[in-house]
C-alpha atoms as a PDB file:
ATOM      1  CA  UNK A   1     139.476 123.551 103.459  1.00  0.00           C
ATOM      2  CA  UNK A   2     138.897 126.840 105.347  1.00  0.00           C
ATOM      3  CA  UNK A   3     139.485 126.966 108.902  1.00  0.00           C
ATOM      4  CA  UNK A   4     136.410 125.880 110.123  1.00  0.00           C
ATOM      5  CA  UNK A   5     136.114 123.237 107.736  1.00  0.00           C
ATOM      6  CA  UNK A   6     138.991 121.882 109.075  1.00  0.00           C
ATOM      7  CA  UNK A   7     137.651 122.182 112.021  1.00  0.00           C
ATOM      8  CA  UNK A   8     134.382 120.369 111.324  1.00  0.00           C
ATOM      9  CA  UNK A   9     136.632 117.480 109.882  1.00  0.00           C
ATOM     10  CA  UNK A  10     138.775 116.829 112.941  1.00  0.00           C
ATOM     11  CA  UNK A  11     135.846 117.214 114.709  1.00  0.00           C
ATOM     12  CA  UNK A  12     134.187 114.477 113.321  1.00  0.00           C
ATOM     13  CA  UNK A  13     136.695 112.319 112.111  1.00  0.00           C
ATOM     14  CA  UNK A  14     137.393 112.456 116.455  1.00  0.00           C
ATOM     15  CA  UNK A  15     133.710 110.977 116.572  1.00  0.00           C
ATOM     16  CA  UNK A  16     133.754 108.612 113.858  1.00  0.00           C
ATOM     17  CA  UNK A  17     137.150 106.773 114.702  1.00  0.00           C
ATOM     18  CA  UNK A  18     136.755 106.678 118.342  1.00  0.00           C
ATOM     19  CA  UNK A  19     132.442 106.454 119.676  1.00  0.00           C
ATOM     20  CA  UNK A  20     130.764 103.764 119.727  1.00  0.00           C
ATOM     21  CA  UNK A  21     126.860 103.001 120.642  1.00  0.00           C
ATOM     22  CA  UNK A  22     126.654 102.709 124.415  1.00  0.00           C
ATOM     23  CA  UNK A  23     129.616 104.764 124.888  1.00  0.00           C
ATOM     24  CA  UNK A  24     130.561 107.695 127.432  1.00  0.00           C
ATOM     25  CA  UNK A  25     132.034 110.394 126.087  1.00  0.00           C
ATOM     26  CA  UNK A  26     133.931 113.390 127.149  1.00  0.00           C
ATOM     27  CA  UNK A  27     132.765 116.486 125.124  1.00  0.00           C
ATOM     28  CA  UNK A  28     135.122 119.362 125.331  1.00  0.00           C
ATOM     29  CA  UNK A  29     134.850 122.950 124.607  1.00  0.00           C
ATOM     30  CA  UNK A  30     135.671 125.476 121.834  1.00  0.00           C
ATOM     31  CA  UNK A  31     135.038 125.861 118.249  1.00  0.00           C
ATOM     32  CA  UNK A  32     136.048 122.739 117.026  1.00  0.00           C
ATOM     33  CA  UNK A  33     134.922 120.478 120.077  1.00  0.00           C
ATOM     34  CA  UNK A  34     131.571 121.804 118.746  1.00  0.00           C
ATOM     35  CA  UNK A  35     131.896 119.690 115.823  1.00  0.00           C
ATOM     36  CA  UNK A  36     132.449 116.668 117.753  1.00  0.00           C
ATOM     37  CA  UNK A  37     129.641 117.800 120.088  1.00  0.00           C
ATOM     38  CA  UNK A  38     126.939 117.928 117.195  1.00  0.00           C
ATOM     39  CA  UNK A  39     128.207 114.926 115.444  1.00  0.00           C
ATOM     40  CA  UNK A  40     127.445 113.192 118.871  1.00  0.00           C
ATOM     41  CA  UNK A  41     124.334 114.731 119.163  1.00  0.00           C
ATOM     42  CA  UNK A  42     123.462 113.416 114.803  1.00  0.00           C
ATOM     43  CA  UNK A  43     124.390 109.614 115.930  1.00  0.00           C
ATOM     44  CA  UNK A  44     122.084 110.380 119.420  1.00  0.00           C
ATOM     45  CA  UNK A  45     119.178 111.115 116.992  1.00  0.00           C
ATOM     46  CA  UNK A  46     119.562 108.205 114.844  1.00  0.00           C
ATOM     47  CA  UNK A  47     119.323 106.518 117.694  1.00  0.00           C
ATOM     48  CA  UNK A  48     122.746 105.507 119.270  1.00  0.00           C
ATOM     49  CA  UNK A  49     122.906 104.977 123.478  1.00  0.00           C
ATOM     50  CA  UNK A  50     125.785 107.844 123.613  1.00  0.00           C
ATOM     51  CA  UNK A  51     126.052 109.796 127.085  1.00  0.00           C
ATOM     52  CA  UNK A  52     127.876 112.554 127.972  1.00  0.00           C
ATOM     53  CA  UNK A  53     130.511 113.796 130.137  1.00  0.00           C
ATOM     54  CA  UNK A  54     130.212 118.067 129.535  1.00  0.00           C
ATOM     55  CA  UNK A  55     133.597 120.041 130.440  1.00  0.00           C
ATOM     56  CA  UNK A  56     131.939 123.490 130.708  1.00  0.00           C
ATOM     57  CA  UNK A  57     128.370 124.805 131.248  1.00  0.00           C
ATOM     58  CA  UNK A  58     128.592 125.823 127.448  1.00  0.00           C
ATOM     59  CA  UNK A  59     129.480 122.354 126.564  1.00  0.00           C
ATOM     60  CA  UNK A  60     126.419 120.908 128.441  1.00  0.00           C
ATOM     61  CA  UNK A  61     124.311 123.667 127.038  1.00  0.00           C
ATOM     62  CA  UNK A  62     124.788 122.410 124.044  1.00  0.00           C
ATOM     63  CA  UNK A  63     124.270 118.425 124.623  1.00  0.00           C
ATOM     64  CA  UNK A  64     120.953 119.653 126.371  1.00  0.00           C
ATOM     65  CA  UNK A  65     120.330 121.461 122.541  1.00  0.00           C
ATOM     66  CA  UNK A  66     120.821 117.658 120.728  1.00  0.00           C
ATOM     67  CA  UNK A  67     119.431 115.506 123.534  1.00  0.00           C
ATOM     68  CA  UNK A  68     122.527 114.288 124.141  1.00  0.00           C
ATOM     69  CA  UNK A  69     122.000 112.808 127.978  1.00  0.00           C
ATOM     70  CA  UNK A  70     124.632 114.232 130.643  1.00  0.00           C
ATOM     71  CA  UNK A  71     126.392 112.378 133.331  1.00  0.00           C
ATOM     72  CA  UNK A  72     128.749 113.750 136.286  1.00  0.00           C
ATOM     73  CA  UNK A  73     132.089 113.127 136.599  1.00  0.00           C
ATOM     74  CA  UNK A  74     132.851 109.361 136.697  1.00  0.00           C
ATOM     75  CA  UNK A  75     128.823 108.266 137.236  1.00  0.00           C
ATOM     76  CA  UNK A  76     130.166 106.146 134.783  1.00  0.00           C
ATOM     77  CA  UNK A  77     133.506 105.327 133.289  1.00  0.00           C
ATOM     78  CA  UNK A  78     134.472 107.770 130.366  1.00  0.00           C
ATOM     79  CA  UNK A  79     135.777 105.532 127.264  1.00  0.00           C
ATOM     80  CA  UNK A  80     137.289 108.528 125.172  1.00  0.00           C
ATOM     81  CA  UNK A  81     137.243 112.096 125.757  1.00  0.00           C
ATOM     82  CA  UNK A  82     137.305 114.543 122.737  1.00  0.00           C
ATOM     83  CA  UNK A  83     138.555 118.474 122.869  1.00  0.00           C
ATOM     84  CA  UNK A  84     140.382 120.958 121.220  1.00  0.00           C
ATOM     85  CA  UNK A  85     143.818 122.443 122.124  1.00  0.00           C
ATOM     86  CA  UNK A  86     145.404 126.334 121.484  1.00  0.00           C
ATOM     87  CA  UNK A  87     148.761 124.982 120.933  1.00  0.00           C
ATOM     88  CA  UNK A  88     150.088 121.027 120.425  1.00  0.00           C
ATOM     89  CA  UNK A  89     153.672 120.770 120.568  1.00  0.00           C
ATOM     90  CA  UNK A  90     155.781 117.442 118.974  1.00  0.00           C
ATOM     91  CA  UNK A  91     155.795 115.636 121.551  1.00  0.00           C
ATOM     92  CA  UNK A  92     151.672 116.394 122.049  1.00  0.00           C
ATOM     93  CA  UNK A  93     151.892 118.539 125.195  1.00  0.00           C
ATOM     94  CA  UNK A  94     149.000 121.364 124.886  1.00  0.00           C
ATOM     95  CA  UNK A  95     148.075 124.436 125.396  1.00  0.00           C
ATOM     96  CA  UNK A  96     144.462 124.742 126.408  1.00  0.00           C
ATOM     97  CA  UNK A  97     141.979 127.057 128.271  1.00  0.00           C
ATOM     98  CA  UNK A  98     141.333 129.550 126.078  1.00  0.00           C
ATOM     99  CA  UNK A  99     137.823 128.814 126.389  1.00  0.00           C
ATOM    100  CA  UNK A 100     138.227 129.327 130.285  1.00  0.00           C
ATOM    101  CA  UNK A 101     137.404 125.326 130.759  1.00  0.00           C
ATOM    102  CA  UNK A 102     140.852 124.212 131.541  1.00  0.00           C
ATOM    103  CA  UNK A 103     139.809 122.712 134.885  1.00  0.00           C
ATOM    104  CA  UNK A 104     137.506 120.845 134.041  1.00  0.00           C
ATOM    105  CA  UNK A 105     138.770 119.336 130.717  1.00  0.00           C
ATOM    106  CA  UNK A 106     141.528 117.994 132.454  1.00  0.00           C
ATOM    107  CA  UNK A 107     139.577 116.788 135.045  1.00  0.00           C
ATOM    108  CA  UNK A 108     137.696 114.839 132.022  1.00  0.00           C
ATOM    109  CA  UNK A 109     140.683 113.924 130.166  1.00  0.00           C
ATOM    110  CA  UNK A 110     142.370 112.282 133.380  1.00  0.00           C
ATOM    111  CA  UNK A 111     139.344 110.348 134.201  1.00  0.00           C
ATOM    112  CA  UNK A 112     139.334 108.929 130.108  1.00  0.00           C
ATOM    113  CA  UNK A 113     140.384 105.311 129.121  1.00  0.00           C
ATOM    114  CA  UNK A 114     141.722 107.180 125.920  1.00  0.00           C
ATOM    115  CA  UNK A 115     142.425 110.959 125.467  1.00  0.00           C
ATOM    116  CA  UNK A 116     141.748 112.332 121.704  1.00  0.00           C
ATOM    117  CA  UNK A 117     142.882 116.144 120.419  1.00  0.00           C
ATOM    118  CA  UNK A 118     141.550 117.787 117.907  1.00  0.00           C
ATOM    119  CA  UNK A 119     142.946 120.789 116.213  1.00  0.00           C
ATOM    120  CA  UNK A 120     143.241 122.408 112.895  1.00  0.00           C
ATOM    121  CA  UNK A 121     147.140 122.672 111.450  1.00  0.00           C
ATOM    122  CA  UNK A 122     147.456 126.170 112.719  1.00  0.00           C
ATOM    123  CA  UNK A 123     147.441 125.006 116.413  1.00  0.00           C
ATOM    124  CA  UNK A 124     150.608 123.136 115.861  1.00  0.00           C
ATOM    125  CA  UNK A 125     153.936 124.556 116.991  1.00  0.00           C
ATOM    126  CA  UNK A 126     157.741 123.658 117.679  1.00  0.00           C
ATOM    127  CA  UNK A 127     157.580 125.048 121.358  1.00  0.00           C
ATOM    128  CA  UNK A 128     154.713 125.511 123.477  1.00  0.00           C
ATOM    129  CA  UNK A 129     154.322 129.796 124.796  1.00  0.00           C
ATOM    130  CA  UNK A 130     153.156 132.026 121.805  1.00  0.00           C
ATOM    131  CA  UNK A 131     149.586 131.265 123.069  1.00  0.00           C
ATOM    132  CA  UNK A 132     149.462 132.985 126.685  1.00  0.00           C
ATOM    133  CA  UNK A 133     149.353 130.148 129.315  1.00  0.00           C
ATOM    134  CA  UNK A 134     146.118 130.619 131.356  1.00  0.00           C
ATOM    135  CA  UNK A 135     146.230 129.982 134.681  1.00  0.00           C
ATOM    136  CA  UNK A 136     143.134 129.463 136.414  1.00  0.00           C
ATOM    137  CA  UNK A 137     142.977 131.473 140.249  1.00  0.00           C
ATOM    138  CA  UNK A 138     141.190 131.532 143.137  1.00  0.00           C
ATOM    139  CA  UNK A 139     139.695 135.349 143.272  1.00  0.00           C
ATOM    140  CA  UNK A 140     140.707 136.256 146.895  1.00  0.00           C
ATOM    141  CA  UNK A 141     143.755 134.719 146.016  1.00  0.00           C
ATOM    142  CA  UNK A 142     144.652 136.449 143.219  1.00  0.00           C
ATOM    143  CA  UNK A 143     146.960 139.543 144.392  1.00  0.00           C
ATOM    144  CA  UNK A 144     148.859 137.275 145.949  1.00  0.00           C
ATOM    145  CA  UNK A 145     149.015 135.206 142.855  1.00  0.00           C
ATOM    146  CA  UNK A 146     150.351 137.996 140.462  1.00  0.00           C
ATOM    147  CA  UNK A 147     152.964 139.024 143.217  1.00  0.00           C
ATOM    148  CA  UNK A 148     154.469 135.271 143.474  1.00  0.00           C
ATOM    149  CA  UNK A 149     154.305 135.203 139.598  1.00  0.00           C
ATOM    150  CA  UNK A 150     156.239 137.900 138.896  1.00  0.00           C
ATOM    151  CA  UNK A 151     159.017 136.792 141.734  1.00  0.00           C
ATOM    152  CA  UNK A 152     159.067 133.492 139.912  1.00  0.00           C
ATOM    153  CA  UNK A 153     159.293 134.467 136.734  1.00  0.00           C
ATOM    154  CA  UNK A 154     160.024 138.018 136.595  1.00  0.00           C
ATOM    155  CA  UNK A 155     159.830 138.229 132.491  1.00  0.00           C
ATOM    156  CA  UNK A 156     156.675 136.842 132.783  1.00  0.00           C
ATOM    157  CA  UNK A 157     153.828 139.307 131.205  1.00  0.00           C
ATOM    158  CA  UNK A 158     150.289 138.745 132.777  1.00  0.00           C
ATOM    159  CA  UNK A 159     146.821 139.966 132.820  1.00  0.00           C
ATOM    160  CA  UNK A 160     143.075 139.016 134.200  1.00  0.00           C
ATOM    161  CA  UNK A 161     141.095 138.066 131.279  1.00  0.00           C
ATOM    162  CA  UNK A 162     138.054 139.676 130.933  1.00  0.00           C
ATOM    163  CA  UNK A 163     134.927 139.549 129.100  1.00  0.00           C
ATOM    164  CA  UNK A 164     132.449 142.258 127.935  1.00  0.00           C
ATOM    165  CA  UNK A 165     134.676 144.887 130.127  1.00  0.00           C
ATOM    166  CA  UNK A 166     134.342 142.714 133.562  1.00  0.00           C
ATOM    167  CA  UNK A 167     136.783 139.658 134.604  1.00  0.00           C
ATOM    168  CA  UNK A 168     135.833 137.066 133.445  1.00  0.00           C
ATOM    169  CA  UNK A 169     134.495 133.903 135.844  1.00  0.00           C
ATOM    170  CA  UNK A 170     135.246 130.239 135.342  1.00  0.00           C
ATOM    171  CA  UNK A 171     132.418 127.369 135.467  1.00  0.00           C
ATOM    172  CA  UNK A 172     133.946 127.371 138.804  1.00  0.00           C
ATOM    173  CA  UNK A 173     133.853 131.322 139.878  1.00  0.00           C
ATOM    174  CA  UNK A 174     137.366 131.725 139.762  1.00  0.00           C
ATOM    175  CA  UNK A 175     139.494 134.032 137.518  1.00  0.00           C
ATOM    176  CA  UNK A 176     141.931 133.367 134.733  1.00  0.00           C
ATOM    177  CA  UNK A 177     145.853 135.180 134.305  1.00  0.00           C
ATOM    178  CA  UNK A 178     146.276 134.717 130.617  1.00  0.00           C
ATOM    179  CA  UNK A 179     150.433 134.600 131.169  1.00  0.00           C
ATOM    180  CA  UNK A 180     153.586 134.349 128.677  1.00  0.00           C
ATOM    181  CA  UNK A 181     156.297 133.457 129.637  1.00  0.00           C
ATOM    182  CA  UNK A 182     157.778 133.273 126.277  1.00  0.00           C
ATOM    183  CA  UNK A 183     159.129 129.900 124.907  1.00  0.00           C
ATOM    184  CA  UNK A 184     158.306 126.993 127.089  1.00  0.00           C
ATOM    185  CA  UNK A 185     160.980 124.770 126.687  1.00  0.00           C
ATOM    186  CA  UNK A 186     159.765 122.243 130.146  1.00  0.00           C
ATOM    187  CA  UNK A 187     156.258 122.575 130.090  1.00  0.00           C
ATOM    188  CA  UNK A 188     155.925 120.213 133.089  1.00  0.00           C
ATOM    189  CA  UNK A 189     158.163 121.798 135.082  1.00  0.00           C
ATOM    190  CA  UNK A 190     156.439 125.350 134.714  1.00  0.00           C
ATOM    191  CA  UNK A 191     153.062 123.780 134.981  1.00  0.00           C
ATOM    192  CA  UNK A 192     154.340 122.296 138.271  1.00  0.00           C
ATOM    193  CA  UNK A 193     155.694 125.163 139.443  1.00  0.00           C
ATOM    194  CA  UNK A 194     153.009 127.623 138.584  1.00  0.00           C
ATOM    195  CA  UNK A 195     150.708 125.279 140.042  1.00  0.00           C
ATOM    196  CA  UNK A 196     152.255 125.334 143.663  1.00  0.00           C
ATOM    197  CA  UNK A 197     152.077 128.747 144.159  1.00  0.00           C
ATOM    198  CA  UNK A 198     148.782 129.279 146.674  1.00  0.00           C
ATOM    199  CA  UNK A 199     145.493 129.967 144.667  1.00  0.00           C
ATOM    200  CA  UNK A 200     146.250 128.306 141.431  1.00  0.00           C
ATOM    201  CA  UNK A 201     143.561 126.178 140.937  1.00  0.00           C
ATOM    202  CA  UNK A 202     145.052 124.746 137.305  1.00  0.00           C
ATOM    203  CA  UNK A 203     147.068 125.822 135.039  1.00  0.00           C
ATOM    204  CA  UNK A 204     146.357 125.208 131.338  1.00  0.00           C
ATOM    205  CA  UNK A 205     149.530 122.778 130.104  1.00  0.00           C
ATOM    206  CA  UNK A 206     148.583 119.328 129.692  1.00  0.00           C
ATOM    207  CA  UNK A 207     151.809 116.758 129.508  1.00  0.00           C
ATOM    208  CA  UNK A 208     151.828 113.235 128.662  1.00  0.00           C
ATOM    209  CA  UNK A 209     147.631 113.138 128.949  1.00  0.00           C
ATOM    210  CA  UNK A 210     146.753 113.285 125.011  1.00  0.00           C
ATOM    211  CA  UNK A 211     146.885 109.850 123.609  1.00  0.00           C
ATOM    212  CA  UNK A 212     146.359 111.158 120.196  1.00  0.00           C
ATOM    213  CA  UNK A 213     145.770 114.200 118.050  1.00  0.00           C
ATOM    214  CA  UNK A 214     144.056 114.581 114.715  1.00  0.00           C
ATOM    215  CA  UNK A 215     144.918 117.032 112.690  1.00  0.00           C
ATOM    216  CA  UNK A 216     142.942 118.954 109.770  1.00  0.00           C
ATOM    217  CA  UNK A 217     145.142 120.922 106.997  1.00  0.00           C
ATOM    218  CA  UNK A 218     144.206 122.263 103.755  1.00  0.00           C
ATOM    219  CA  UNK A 219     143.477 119.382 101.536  1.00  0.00           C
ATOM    220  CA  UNK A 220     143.757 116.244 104.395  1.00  0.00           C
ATOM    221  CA  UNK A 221     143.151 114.827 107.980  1.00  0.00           C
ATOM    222  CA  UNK A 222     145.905 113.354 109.961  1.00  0.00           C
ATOM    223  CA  UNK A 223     146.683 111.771 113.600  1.00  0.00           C
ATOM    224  CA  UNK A 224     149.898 112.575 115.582  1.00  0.00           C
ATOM    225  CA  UNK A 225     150.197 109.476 118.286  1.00  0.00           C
ATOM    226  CA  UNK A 226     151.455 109.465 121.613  1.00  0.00           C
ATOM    227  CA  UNK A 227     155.029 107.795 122.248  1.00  0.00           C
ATOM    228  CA  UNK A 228     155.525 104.834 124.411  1.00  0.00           C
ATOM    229  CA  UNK A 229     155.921 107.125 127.400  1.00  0.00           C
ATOM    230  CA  UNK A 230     153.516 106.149 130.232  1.00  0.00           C
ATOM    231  CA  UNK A 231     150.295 107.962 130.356  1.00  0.00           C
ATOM    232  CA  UNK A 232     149.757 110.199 133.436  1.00  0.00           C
END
């Protein structure tokens, strides 16, 4: 399979395993929580009760395109939530928000009974870092930001993502610091200390919230579970 074939099948393996008629669903965002987000919107048309948590504007967009009905944040309780990752590690801590959505899909994936990932093989890795961590700001906030980054991690290498020559703005109106750090050997301790510094908003690690990831390669589909660890 090409990449977005593989894509496409994690996508919708995601959907087939895991939703059910009368379900809610979180829908993530990217190019392969697309796949899941249309093969929602195929079972909607045939008929199936499905509605829909969206983690991004784009997200809902798209639902809106295949009548797949929206609800807010817990209107209802969410019985699996579906997105992509940049980087899964072993033990299934991510990488995400390279979409810009990271606030919001782990908003979603928090509020899920069950958390599913889906990625093609060449998200995983050993060690989370080769993807830049983004790290979601608060714009009047974010001077201050970059100076208390670079005290705290003074190897760090930042910069403001942008798009189309402007900074980019979150679903939220706040900015993103695409950041590496290098090899991330504690992701929950960086997350946690990234995240205290004033005007962080999020920052895009997720540990010990994905309950499951499946996997597309080449010629097969797989699923990478969870340990026993507690959920957070």
């Amino acid at each position: 399979m090409t990449s977005d074939e593989q894509k496409r099948a994690a996508g919708e393996a995601a959907v087939d395993r895991h939703v059910r008629d009368g379900m809610c669903v979180g829908l993530g965002t990217g190019s392969t929580a697309y796949w899941a987000i249309r093969k929602v919107g195929e079972r909607v048309a045939e008929g199936e009760r499905i509605t829909a948590v969206a983690t991004s504007q784009t997200t809902e967009d798209l639902c809106g395109e295949w009548n797949v009905p929206i609800l807010g944040l817990l209107d209802r309780p969410i019985d699996v939530a579906i997105d992509g990752a940049d980087e899964v590690a072993p033990d299934l801590a991510l990488t995400k928000g390279g979409g810009g959505a990271l606030f919001r899909e782990k908003a979603v994936a928090l509020a899920a009974a069950h958390f599913v990932v889906i990625v093609d093989e060449s998200k995983l890795v050993s060690t989370l870092g080769a993807f830049p961590t983004p790290v979601e700001v608060v714009p009047y906030a974010l001077p201050w930001v970059e100076r208390e980054l670079a005290r705290a991690f003074p190897a760090a290498r930042y910069a403001v993502r942008e798009r189309d020559g402007k900074p980019f703005a979150t679903d939220n109106g706040n900015r993103i610091l695409d950041v590496r750090f290098g090899a991330i050997d504690a992701p929950a301790d960086l997350a946690e200390a990234v995240h205290s510094i004033h005007g962080v908003v999020d920052v895009g690690i997720f540990v010990g919230l994905a309950d499951e990831v499946i996997v597309a390669g080449a010629s097969q589909v797989w699923t990478m579970y969870r340990s026993t660890a507690t959920r957070r």
